[in-house]
Protein backbone atom coordinates (compact mmCIF):
# COMPACT_ATOMS: atom_id res chain seq x y z
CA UNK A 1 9.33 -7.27 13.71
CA UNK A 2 9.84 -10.25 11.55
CA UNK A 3 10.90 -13.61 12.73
CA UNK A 4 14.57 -14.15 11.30
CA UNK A 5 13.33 -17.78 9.90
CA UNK A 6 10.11 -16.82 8.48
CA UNK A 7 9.63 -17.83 4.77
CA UNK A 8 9.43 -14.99 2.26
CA UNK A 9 6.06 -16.27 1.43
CA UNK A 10 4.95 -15.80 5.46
CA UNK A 11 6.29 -12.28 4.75
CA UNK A 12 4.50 -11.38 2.06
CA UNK A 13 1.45 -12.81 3.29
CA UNK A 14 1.66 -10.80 6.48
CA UNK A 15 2.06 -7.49 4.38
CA UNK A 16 -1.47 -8.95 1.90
CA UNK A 17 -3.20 -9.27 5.51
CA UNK A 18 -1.85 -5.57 6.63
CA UNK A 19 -2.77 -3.92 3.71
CA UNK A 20 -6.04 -5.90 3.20
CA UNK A 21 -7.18 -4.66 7.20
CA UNK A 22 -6.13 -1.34 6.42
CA UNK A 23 -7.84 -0.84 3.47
CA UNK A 24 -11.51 -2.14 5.13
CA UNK A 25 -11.06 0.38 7.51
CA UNK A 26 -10.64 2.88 4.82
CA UNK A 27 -13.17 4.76 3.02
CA UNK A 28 -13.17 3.26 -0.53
CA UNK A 29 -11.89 5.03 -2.98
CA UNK A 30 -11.68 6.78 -5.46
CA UNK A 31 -10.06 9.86 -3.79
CA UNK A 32 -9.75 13.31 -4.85
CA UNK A 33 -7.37 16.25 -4.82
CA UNK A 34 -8.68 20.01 -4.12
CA UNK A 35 -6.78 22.65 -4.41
CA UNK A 36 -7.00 24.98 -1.35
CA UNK A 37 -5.17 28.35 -0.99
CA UNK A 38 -2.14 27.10 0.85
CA UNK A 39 -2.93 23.68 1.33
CA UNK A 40 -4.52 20.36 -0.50
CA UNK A 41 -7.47 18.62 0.82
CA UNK A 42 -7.96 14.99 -0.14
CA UNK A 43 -11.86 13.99 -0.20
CA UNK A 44 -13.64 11.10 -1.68
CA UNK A 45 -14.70 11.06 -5.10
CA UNK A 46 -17.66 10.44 -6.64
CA UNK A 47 -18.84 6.57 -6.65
CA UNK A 48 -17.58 6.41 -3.04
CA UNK A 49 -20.23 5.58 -0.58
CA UNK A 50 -19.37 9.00 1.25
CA UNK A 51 -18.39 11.24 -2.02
CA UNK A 52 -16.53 14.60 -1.01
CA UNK A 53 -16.02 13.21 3.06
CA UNK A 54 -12.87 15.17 3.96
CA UNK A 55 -9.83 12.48 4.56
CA UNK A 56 -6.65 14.76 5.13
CA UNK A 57 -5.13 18.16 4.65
CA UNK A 58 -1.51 17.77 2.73
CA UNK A 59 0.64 20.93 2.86
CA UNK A 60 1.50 20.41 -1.09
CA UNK A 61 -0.28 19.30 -4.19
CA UNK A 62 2.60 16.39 -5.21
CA UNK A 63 1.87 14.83 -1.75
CA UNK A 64 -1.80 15.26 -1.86
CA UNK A 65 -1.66 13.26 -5.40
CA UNK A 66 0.50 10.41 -4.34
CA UNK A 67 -2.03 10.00 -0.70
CA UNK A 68 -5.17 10.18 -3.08
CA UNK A 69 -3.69 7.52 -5.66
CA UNK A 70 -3.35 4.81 -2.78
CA UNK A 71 -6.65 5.10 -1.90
CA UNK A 72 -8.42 1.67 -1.39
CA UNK A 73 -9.10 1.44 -4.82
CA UNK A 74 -5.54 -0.07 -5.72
CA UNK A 75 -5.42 -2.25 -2.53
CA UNK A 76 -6.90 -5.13 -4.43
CA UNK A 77 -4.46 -5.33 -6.73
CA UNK A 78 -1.40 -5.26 -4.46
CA UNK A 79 -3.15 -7.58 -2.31
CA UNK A 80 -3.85 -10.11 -5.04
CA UNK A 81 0.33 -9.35 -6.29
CA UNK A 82 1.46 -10.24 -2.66
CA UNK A 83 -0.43 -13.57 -2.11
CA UNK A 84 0.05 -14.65 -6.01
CA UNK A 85 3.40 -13.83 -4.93
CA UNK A 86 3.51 -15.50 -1.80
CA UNK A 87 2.30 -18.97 -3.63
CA UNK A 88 5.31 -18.55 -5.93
CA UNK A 89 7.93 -18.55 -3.14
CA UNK A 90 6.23 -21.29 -1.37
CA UNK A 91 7.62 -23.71 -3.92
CA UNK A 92 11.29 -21.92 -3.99
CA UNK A 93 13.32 -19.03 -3.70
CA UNK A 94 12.95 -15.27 -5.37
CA UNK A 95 13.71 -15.89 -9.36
CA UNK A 96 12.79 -12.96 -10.47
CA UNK A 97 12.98 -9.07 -9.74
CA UNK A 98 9.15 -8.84 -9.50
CA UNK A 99 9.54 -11.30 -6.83
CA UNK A 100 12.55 -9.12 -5.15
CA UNK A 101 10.41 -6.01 -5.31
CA UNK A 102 7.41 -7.63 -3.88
CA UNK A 103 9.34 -8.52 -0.62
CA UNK A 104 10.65 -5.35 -0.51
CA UNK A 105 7.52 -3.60 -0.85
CA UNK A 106 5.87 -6.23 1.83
CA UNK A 107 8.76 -4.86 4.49
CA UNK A 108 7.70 -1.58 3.72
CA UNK A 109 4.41 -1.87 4.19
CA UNK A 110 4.96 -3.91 7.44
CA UNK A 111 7.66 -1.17 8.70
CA UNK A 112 10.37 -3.62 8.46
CA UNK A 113 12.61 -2.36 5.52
CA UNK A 114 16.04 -1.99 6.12
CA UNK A 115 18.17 1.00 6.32
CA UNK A 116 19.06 0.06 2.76
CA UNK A 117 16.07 0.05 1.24
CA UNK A 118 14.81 3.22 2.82
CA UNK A 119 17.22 4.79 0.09
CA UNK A 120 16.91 2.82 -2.63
């Protein structure tokens, strides 16, 4: 759980680090959806070092799209948004919503979002 006092730009930092050790662990993406008869598998995709290696069985296709779109592929990207991020709040407070939604998305990632913004 977080420290009460740490900075928003500790926070998000944290969250960069959690997501960036997660996704080396991960087989890189792109993933892939296939169809099964009561079930979706999500596999690598081609350009992966280990195309079609089975990651997961999802019990519905919606699911099974939303898992295979977070594949390490995007990682990067939020990774780079958190720390660029981060270095804005190190000089101040949140000015912006971007700002807002990065912190909450950091908490989420880190499993520390409050009972609030698990409905939002």
């Amino acid at each position: 759980m977080a420290d009460v006092t740490e900075s928003p730009s500790v926070l998000l930092e944290r969250a960069a680090n959690a997501l960036e050790a997660m996704s080396e662990l991960a087989y890189n993406g792109p993933w892939r959806v296939d169809m099964l008869v009561s079930t979706c598998a999500i596999k690598t995709g081609e350009g992966s070092p280990h195309p079609g290696e089975h990651l997961a069985t999802v019990g519905d296709r919606f699911n099974a799209a939303w898992i295979a779109t977070m594949s390490p592929v995007v990682a990067a990207a939020l990774i780079n948004w958190l720390r660029d991020t981060a270095d804005d709040l190190s000089v101040g407070p949140a000015q912006t919503s971007s700002e807002g939604y990065a912190l909450k998305f950091a908490r989420a990632v880190l499993g520390e979002h409050t009972e609030e913004e698990s409905h939002a």
